[in-house]
N, C-alpha and C. Protein backbone atom coordinates (compact mmCIF):
# COMPACT_ATOMS: atom_id res chain seq x y z
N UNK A 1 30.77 376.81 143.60
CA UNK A 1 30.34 375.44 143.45
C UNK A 1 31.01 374.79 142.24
N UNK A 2 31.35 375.36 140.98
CA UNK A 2 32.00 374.85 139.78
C UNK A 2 33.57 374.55 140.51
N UNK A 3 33.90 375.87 141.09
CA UNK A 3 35.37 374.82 141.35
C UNK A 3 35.74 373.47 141.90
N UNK A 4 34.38 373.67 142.86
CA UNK A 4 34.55 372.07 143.68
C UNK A 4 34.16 371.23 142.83
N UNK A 5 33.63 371.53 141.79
CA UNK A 5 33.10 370.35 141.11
C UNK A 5 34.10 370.00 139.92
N UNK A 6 34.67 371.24 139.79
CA UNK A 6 36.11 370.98 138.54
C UNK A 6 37.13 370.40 139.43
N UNK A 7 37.65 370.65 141.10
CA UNK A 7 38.34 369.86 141.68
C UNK A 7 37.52 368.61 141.35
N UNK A 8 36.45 367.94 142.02
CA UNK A 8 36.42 366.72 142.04
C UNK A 8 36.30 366.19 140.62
N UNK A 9 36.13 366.81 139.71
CA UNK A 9 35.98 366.30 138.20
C UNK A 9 37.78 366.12 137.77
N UNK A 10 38.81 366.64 138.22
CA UNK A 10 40.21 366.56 137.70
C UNK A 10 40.91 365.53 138.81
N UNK A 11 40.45 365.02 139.86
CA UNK A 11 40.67 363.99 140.69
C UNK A 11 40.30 362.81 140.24
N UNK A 12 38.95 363.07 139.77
CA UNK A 12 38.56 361.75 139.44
C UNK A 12 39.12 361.17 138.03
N UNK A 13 39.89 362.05 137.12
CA UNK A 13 40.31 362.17 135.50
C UNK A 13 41.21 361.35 135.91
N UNK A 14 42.26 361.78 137.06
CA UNK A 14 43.47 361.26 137.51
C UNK A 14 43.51 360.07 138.08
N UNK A 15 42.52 359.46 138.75
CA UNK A 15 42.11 358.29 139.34
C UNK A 15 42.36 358.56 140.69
N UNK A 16 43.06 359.82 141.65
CA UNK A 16 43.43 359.51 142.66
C UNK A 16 41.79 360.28 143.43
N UNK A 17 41.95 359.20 144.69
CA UNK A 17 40.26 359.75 145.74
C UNK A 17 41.74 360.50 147.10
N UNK A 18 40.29 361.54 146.46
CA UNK A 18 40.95 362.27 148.03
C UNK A 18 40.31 361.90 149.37
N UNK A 19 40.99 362.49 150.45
CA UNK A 19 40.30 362.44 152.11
C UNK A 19 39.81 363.80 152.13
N UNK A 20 38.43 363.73 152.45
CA UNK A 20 37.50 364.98 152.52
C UNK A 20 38.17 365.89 153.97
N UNK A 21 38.65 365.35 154.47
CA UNK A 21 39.50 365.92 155.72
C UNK A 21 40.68 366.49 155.34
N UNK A 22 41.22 366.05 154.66
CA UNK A 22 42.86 366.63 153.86
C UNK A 22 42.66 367.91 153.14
N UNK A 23 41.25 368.21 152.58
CA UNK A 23 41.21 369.36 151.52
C UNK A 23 41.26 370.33 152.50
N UNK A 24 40.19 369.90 153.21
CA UNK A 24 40.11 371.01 154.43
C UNK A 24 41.70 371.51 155.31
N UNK A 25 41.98 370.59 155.43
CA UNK A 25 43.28 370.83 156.36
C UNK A 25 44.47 371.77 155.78
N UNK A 26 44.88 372.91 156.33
CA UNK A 26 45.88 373.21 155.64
C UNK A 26 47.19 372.85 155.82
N UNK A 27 47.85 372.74 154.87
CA UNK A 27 49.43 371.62 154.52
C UNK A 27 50.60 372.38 155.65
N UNK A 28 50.29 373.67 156.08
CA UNK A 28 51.63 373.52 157.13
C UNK A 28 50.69 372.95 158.93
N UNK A 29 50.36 372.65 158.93
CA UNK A 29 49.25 371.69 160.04
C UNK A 29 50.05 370.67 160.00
N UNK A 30 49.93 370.03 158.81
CA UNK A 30 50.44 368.59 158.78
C UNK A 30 52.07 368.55 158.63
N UNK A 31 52.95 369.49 158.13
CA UNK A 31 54.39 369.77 158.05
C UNK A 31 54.84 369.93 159.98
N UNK A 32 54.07 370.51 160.45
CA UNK A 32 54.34 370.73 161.98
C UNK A 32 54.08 369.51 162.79
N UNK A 33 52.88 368.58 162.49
CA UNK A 33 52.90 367.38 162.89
C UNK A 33 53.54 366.47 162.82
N UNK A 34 54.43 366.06 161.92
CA UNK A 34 55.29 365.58 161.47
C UNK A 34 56.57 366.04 161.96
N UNK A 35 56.93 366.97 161.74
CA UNK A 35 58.74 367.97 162.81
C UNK A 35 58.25 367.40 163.83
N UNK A 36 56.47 367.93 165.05
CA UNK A 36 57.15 367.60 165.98
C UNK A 36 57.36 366.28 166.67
N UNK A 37 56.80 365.41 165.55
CA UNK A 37 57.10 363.29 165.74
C UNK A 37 58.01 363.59 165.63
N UNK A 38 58.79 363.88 164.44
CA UNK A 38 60.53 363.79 164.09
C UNK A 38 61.28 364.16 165.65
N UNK A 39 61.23 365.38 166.18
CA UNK A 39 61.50 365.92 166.94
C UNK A 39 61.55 364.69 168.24
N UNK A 40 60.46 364.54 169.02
CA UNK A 40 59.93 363.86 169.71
C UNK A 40 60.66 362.67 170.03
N UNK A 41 60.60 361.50 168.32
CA UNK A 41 61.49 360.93 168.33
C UNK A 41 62.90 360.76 168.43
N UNK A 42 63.32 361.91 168.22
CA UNK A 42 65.43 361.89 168.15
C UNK A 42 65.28 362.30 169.83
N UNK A 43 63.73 363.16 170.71
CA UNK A 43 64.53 363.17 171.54
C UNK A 43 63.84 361.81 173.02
N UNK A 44 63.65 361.08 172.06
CA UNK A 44 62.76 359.78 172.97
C UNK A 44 64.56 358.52 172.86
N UNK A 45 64.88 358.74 171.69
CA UNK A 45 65.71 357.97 171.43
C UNK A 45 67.29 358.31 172.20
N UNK A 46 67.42 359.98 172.11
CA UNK A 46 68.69 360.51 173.54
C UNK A 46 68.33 359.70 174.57
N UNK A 47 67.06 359.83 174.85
CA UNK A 47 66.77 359.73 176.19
C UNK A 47 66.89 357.74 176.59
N UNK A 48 66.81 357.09 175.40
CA UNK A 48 66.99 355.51 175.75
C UNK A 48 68.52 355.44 175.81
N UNK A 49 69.39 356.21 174.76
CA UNK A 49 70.81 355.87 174.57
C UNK A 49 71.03 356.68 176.20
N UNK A 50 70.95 357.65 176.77
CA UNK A 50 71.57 357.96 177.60
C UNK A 50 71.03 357.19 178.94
N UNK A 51 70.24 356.46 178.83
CA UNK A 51 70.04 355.45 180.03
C UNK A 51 70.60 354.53 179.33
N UNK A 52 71.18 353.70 178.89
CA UNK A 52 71.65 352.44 178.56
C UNK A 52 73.01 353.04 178.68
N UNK A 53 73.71 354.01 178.49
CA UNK A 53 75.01 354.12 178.74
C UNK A 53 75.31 354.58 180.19
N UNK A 54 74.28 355.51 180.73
CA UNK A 54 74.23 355.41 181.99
C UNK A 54 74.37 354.17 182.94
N UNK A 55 73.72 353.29 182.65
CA UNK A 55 73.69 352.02 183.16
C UNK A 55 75.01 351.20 182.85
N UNK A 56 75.41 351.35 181.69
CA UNK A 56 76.65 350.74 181.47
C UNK A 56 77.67 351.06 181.95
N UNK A 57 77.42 352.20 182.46
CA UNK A 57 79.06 353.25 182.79
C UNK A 57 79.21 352.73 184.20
N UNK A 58 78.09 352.94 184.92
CA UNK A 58 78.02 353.18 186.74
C UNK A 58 77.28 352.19 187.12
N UNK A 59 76.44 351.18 186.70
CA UNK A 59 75.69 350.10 187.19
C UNK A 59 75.60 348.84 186.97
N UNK A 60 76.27 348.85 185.60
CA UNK A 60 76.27 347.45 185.37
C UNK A 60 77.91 346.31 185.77
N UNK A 61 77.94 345.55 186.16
CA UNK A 61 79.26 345.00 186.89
C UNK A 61 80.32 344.16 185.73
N UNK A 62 81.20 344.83 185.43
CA UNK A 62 82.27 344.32 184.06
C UNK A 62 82.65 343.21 184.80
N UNK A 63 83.07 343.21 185.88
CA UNK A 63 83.71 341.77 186.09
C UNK A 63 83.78 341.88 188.25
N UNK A 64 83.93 340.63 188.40
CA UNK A 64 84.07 340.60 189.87
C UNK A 64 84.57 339.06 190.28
N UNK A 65 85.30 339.25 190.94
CA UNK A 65 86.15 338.21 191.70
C UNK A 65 87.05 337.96 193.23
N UNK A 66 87.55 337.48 193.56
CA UNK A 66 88.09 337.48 194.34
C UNK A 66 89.61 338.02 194.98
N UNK A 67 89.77 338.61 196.03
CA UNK A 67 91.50 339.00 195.78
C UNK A 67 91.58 338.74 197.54
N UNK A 68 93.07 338.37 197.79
CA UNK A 68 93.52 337.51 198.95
C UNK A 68 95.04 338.56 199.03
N UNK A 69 95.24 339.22 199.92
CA UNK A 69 96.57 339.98 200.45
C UNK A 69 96.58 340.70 202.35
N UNK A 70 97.24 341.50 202.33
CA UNK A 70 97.10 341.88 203.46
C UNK A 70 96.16 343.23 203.52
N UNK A 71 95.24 343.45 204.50
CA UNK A 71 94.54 344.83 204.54
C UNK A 71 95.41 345.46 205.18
N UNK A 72 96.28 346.62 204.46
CA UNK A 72 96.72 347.55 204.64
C UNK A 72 96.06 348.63 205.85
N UNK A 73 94.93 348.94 205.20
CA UNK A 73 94.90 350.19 205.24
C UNK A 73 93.12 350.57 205.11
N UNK A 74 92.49 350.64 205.90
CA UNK A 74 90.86 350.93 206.21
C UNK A 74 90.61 352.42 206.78
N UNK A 75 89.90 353.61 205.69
CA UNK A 75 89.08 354.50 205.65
C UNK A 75 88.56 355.34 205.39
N UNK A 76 87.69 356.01 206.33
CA UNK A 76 86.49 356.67 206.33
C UNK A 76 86.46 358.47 206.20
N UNK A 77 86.21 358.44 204.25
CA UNK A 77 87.24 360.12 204.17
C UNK A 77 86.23 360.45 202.97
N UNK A 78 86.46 362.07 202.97
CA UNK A 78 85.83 362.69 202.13
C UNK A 78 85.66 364.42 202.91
N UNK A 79 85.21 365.45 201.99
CA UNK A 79 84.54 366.07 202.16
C UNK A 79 83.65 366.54 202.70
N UNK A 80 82.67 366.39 201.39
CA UNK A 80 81.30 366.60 201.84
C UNK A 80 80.27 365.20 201.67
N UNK A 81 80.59 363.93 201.00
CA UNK A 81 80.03 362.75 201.10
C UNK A 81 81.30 362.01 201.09
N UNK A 82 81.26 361.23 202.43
CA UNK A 82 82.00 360.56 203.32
C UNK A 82 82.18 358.83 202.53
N UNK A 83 82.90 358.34 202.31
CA UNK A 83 83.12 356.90 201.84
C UNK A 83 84.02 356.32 202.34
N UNK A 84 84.05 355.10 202.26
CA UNK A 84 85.29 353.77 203.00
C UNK A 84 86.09 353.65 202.42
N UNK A 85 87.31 353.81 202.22
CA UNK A 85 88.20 353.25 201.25
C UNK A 85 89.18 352.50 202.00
N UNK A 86 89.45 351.20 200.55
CA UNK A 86 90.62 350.51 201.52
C UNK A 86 91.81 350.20 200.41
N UNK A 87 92.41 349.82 201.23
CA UNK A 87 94.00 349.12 200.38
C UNK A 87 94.38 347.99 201.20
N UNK A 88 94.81 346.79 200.14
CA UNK A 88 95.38 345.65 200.41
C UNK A 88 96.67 345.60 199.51
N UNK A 89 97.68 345.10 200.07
CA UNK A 89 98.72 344.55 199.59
C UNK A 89 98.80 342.70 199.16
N UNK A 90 98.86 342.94 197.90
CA UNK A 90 98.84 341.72 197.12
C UNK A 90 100.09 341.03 196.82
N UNK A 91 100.43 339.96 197.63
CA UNK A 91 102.25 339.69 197.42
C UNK A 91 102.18 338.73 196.11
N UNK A 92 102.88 338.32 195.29
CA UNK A 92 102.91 337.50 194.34
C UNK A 92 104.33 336.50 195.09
N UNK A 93 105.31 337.29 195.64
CA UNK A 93 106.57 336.46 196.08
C UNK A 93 106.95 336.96 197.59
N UNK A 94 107.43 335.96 198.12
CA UNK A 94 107.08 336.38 199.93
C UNK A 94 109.00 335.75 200.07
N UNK A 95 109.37 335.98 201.38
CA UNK A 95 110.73 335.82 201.37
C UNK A 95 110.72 334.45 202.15
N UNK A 96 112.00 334.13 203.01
CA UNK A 96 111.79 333.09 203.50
C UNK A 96 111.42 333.69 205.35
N UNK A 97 111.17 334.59 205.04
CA UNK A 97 110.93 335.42 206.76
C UNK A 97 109.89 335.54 206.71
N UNK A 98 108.51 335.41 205.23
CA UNK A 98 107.19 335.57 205.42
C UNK A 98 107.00 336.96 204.99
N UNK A 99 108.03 337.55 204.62
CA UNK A 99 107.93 339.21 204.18
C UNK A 99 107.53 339.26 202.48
N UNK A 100 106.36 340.00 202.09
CA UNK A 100 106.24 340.53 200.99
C UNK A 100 107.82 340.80 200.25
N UNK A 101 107.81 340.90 199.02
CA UNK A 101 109.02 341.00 198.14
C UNK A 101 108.47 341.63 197.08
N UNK A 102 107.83 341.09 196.29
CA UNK A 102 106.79 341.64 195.24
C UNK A 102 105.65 341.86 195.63
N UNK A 103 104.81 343.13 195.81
CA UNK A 103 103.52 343.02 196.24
C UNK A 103 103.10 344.41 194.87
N UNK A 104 101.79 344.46 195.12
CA UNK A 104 100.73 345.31 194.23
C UNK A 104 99.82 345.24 195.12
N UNK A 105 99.10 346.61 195.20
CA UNK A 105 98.30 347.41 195.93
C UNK A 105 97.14 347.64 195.00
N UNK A 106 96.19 346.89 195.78
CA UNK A 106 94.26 346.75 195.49
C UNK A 106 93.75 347.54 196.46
N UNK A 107 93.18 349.02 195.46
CA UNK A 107 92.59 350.06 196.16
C UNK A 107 91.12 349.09 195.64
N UNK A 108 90.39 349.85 196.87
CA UNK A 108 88.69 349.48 196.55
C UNK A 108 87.66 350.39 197.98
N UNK A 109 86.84 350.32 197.05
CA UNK A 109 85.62 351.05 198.12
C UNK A 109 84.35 350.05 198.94
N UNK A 110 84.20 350.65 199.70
CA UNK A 110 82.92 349.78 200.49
C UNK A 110 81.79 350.86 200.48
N UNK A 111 80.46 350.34 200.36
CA UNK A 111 79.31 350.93 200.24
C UNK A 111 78.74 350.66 201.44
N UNK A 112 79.19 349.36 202.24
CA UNK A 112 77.84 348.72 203.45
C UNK A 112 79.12 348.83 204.78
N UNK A 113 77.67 349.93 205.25
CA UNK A 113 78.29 350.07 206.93
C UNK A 113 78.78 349.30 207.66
N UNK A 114 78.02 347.58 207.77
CA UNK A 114 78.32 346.85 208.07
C UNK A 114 79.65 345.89 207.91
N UNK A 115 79.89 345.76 206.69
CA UNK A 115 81.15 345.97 206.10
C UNK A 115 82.53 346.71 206.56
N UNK A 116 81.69 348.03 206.64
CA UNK A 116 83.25 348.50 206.69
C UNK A 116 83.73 348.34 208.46
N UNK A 117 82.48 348.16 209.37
CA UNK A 117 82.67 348.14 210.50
C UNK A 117 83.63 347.01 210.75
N UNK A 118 83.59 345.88 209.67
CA UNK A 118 84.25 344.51 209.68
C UNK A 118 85.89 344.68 209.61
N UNK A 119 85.63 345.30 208.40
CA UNK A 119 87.18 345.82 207.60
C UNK A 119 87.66 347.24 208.79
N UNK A 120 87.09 347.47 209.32
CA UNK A 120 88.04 348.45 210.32
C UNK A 120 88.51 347.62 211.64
N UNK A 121 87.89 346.38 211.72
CA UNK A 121 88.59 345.88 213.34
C UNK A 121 89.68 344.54 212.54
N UNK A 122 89.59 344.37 211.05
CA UNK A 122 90.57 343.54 210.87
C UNK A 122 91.85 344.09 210.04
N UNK A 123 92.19 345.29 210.33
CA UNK A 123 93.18 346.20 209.78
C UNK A 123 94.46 345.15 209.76
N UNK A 124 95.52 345.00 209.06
CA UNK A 124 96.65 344.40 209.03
C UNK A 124 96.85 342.91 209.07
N UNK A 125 95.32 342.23 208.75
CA UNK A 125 95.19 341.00 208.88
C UNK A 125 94.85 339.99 207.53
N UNK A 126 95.79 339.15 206.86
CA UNK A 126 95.42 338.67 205.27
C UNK A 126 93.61 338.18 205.42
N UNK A 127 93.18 338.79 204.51
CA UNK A 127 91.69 338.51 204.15
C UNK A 127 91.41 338.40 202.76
N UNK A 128 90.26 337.57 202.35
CA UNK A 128 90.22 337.61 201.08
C UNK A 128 88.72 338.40 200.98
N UNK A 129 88.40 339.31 199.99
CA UNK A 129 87.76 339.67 199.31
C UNK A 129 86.73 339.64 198.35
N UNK A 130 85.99 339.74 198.23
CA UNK A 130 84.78 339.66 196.67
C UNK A 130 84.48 340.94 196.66
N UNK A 131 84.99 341.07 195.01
CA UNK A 131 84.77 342.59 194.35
C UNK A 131 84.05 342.75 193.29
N UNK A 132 82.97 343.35 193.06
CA UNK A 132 82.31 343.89 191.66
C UNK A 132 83.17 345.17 191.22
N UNK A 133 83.40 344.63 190.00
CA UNK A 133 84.14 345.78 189.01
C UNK A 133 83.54 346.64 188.28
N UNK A 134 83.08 348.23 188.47
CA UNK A 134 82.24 348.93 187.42
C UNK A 134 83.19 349.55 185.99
N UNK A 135 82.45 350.16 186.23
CA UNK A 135 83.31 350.65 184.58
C UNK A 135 83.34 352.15 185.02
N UNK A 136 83.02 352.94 185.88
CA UNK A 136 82.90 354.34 186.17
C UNK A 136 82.67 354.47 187.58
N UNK A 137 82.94 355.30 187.61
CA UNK A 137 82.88 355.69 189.12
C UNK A 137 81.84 357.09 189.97
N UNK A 138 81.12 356.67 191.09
CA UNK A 138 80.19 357.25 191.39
C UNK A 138 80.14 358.16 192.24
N UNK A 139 80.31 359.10 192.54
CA UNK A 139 81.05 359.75 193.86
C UNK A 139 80.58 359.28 194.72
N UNK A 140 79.28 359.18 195.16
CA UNK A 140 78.67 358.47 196.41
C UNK A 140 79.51 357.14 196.66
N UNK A 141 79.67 356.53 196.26
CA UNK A 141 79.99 354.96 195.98
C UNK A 141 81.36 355.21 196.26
N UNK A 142 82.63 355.68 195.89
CA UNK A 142 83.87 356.13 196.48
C UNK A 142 84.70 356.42 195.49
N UNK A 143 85.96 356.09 195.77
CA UNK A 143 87.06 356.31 194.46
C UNK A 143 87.53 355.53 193.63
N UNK A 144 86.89 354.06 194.11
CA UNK A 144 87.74 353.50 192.93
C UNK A 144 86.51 352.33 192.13
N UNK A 145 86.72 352.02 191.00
CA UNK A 145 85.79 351.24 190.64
C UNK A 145 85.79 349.84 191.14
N UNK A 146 86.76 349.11 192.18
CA UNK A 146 86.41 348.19 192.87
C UNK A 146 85.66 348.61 194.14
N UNK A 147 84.25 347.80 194.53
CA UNK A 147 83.48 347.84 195.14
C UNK A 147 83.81 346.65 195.91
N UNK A 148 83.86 346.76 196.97
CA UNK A 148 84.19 345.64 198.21
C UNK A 148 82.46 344.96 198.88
N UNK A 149 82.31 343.64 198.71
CA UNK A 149 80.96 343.05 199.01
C UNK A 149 80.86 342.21 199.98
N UNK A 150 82.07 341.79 200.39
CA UNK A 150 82.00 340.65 201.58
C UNK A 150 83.65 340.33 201.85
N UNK A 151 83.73 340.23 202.98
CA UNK A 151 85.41 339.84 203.29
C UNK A 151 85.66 339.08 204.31
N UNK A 152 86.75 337.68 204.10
CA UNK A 152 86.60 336.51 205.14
C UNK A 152 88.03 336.85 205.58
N UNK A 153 88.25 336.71 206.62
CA UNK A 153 89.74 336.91 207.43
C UNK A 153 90.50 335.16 207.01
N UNK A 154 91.28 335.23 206.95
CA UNK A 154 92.44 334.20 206.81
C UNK A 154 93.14 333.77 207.93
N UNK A 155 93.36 332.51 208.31
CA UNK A 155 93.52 332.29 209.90
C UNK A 155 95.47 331.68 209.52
């Protein structure tokens, strides 16, 4: 009984009030509570950075626009998960016969069945395009980070 009373007599000398819960408690209790917040937190915070870069890599759309050439080339390849792929030839300079001279080749993938059913009966015919641009690439989704969303034939 004197010690508790020489503790609370050298607390009170000092001015500081203790928590009648704290004496009791022993100090590696509270060292472990604390690691495992610390803990908890660095791994609450992986877990936001690796969804926000996730999302940035494969879901979110860097850029998308339009592209106008000839459809080359429509299909349906893979492995073991099957995807659409296409190629258009993009002329910048055409001859006086209507023949490409300068062209560049726009690979891109299609996700919608419907779609590609489109792009397979207009093989070799100028169409223009609307593409979302990712930043990564999904295997499901195909090989290239242009994603093909809608395509109008050119008359």
């Amino acid at each position: 009984m004197r010690e508790r009373e020489g503790l609370s007599y050298f607390n009170n000398i000092s001015g500081m009030k203790t928590d009648p819960t704290s004496i009791n408690r022993p100090a590696p209790t509270r060292i472990k509570r604390k690691v495992k917040t610390f803990f908890y937190s660095i791994l609450l915070l992986i877990v936001i950075i690796s969804g926000l870069f996730i999302y940035w890599k494969y879901f979110y759309t860097f850029s998308d626009g339009y592209r106008a050439g000839l459809l080359q080339k429509f299909s349906h390849k893979g492995n073991i998960i099957k995807t659409y792929e296409g190629e258009m030839i993009l002329s910048s300079v055409s001859s006086n016969m209507n023949v490409a001279i300068a062209s560049e080749k726009f690979y891109f993938s299609v996700t919608s069945e419907n779609l590609a059913q489109k792009l397979d009966t207009i093989q070799g015919q100028m169409v223009i395009v609307h593409y979302q641009q990712k930043n990564g690439v999904l295997f499901w989704h195909g090989d290239s980070e242009y994603i093909v969303d809608s395509v109008k034939r050119i008359r």
